[in-house]
Protein backbone atom coordinates (compact mmCIF):
# COMPACT_ATOMS: atom_id res chain seq x y z
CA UNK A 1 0.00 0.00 0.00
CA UNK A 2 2.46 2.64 0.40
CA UNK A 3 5.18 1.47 -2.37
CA UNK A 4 3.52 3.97 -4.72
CA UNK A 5 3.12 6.51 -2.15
CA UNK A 6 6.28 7.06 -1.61
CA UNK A 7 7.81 6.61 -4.81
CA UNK A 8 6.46 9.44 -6.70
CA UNK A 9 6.39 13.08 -6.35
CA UNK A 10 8.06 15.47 -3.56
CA UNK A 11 8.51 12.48 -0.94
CA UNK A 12 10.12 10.35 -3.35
CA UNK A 13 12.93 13.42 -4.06
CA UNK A 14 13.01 14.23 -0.22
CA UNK A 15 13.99 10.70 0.50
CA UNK A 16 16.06 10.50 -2.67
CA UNK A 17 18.19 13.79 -1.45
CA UNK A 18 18.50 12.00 2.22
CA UNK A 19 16.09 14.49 3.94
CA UNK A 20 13.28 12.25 4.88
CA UNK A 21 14.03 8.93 5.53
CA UNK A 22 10.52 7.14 5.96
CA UNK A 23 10.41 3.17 6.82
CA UNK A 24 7.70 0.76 6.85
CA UNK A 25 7.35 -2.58 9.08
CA UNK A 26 5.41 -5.24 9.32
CA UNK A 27 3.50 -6.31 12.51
CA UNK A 28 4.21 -9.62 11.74
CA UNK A 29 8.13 -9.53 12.08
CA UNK A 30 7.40 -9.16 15.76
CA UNK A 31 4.89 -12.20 16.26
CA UNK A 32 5.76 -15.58 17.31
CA UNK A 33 4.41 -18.82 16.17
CA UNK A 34 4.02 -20.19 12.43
CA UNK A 35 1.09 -18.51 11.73
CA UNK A 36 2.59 -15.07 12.81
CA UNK A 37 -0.66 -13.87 14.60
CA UNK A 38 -1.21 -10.02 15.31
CA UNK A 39 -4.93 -9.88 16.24
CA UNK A 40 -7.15 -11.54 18.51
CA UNK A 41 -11.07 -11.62 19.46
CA UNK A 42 -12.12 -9.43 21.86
CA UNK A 43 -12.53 -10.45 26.03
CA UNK A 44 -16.06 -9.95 26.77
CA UNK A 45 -17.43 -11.11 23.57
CA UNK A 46 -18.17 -8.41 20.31
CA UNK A 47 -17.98 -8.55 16.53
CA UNK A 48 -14.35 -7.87 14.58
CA UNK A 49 -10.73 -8.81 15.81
CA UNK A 50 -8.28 -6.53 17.93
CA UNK A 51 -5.01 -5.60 17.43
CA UNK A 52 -2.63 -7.29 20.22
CA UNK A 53 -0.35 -5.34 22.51
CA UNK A 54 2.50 -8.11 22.28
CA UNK A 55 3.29 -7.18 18.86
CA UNK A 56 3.17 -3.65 18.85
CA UNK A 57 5.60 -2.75 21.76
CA UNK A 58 8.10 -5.68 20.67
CA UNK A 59 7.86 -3.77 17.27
CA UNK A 60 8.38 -0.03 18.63
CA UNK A 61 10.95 -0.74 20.88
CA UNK A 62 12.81 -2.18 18.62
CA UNK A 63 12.62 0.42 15.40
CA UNK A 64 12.52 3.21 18.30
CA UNK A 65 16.10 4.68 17.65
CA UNK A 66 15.54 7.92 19.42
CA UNK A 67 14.53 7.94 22.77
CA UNK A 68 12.59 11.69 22.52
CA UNK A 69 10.75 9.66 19.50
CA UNK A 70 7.48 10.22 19.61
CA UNK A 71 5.08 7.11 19.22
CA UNK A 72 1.62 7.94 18.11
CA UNK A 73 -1.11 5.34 17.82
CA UNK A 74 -3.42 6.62 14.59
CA UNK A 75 -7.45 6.21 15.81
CA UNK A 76 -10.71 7.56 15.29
CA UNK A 77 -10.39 8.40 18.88
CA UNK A 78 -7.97 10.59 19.34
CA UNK A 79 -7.35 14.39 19.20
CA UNK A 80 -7.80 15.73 15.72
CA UNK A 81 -4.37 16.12 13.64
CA UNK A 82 -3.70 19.46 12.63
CA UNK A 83 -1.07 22.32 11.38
CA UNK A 84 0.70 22.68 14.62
CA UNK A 85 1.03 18.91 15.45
CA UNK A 86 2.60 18.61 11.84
CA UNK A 87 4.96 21.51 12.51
CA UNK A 88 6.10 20.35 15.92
CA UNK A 89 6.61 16.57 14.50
CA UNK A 90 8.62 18.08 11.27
CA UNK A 91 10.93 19.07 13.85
CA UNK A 92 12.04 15.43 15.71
CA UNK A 93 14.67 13.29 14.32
CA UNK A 94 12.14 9.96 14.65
CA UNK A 95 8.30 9.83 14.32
CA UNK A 96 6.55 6.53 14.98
CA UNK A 97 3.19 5.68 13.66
CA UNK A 98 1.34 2.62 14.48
CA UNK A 99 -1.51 1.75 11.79
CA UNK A 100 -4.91 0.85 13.55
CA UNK A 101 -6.51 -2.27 12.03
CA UNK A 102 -9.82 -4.29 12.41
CA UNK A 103 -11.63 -3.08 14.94
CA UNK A 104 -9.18 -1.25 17.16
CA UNK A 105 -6.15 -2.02 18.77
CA UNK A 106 -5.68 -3.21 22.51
CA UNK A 107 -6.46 -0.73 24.67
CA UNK A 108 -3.18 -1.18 26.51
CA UNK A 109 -0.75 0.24 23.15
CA UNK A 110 -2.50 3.58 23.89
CA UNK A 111 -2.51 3.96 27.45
CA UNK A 112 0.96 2.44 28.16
CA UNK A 113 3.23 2.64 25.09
CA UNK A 114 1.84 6.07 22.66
CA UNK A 115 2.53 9.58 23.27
CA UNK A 116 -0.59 10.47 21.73
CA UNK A 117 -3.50 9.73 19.84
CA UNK A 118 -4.27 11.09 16.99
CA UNK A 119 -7.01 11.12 14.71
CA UNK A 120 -7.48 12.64 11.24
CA UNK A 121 -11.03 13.47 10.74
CA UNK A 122 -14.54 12.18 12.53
CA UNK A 123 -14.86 9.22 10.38
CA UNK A 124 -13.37 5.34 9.96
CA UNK A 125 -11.42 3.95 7.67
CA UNK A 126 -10.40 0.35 7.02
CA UNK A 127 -7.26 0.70 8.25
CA UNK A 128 -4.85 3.28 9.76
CA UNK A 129 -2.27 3.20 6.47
CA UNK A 130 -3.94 5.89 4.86
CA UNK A 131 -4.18 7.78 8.06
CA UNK A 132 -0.34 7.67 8.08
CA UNK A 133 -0.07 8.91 4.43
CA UNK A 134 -1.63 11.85 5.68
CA UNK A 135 0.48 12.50 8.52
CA UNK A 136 3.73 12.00 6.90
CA UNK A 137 2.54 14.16 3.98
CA UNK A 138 1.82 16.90 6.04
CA UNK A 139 4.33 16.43 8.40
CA UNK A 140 7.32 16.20 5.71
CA UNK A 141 6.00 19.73 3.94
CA UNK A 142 7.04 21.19 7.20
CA UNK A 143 11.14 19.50 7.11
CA UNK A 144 13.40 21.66 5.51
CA UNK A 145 14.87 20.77 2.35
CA UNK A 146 11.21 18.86 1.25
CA UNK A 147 8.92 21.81 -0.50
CA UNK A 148 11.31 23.92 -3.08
CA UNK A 149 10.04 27.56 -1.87
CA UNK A 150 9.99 27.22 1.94
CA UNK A 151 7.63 30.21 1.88
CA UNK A 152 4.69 28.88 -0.02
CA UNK A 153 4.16 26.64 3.62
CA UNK A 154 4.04 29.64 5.30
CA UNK A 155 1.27 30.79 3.45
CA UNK A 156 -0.85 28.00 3.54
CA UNK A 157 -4.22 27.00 4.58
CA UNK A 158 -4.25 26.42 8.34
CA UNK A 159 -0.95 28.10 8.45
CA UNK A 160 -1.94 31.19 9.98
CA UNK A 161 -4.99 29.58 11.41
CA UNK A 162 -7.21 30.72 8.22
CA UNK A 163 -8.16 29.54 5.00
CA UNK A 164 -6.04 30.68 2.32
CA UNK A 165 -7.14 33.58 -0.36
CA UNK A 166 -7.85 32.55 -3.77
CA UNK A 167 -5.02 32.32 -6.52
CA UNK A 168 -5.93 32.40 -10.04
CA UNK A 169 -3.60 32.06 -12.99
CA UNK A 170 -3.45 32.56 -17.46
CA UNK A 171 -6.13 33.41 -18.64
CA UNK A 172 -7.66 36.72 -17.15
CA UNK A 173 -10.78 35.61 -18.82
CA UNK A 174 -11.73 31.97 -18.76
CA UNK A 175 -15.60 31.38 -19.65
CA UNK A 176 -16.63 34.62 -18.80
CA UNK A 177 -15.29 34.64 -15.45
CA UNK A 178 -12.36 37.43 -14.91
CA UNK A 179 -9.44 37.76 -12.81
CA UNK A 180 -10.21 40.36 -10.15
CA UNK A 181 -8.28 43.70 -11.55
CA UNK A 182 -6.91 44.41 -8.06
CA UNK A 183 -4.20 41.18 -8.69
CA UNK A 184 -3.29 43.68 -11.59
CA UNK A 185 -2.55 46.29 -10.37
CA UNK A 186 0.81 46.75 -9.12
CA UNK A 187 0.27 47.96 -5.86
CA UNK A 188 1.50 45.24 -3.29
CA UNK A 189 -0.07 46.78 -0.72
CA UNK A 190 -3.60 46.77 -2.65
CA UNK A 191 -2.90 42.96 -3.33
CA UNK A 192 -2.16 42.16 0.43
CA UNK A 193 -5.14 43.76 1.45
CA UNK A 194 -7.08 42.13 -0.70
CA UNK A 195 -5.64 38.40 -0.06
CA UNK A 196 -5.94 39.02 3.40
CA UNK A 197 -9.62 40.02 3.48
CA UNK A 198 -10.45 36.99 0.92
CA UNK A 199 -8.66 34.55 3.42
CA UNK A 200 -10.87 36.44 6.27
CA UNK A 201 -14.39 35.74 4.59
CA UNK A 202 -13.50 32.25 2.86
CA UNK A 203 -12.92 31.11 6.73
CA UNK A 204 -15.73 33.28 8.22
CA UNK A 205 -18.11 31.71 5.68
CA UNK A 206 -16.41 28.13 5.34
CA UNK A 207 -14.67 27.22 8.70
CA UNK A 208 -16.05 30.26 11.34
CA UNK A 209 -14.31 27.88 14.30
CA UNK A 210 -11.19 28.79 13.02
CA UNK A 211 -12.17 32.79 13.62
CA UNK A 212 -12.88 32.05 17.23
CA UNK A 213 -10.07 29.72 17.99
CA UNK A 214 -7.46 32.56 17.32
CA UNK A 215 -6.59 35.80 18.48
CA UNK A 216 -7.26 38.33 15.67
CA UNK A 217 -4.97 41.65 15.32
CA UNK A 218 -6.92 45.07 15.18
CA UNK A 219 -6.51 45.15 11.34
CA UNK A 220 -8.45 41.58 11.04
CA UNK A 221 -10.96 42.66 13.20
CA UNK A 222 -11.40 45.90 11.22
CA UNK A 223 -11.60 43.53 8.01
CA UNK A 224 -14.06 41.41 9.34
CA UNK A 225 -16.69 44.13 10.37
CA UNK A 226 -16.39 45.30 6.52
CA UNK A 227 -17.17 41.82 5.63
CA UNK A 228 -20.06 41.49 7.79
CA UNK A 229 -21.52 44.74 7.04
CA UNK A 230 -21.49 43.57 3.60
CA UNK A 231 -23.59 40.89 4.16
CA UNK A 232 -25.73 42.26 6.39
CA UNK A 233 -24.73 40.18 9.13
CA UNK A 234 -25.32 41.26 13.04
């Protein structure tokens, strides 16, 4: 499953120039017995199988080369996985992710052995592998050395703690629908003005949490009662 994913695009050149260095393993390696056995029913009865603890710890503790590592267990459960958790992982030398699977994972891997628990989104998937994708997607655009211009990151969605503004590109005119003339313009200040108070209503309108979750300086706010008064809003 994640052959192709990381053999194509910006992780594959990342790990290719030695700046991410991103290892899979298989429970199995860490199971004893011919029929190498990493799940189990669950005690008190219930439907699916469950992830055993023996595996798992034999499995980080012996991949775990730093001992700062963090070890997160990827679960519906847990705290939702966003900007600033990818930043401050970019950041460690060693990030270990262990893949939920069936229909969870012994109770005991998240209390006693991960660091956190991390979730990326209030559904369920079949497994946690493409969970991990997305973690070490986001996670590497944060390493130096991985994205080419450092300062499109910066400017992000969820960077700032906003939605980004719009970007258009060639043509001015496609189907009728025209660039906005203030991109044209020249005047930088104009343009930042503008970008800013696009990413302002795209989150008011889209994602208001993300307004309240964030302190706002004086010019936002001022932005923001423009916007509102525009629509009408109290």
């Amino acid at each position: 499953m994640f052959s192709g994913f990381l053999a194509a695009g910006i992780l594959e050149k990342a790990a290719a120039k030695g700046v991410l260095d991103i290892r899979v393993h298989d429970l199995r390696d860490w199971t004893d017995g011919k029929h190498r056995q990493v799940d189990d029913r669950p005690f008190g009865g219930g439907e699916g199988m469950v992830l055993m603890p023996g595996p798992i710890f034999k499995a980080v503790e012996a991949v775990r080369a730093e001992t700062e590592a963090p070890v997160v267990l990827l679960s519906p459960q847990g705290r939702m996985f966003d900007t600033e958790t990818a930043r401050a992982w970019a950041v460690c030398r060693q990030v270990i992710l262990i893949c939920g699977r069936y229909e969870g994972v012994d109770e005991r891997v998240g209390r006693h052995l991960a660091d956190a628990e991390v979730s990326i989104g209030d559904y369920v998937l079949t497994g946690g592998e493409p969970a991990a994708m997305v973690v070490v997607d986001a996670v590497a655009r944060f390493v130096p050395g991985v994205v080419g211009k450092a300062a499109s990151v910066a400017h992000d969605s969820f960077a700032e703690g906003l939605l980004d503004c719009p970007h258009y590109t060639r043509p001015r005119v496609f189907r009728g629908h025209a660039v906005p003339e203030v991109l044209f313009s020249g005047d930088h200040a104009r343009i930042g003005r503008w970008r800013r108070r696009q990413a302002l209503a795209k989150t008011a309108a889209l994602r208001p949490d993300l307004i309240g979750a964030r302190p706002l300086s004086a010019a936002d706010r001022s932005l923001l009662d423009e916007i509102r008064k525009e629509r009408k809003e109290p």
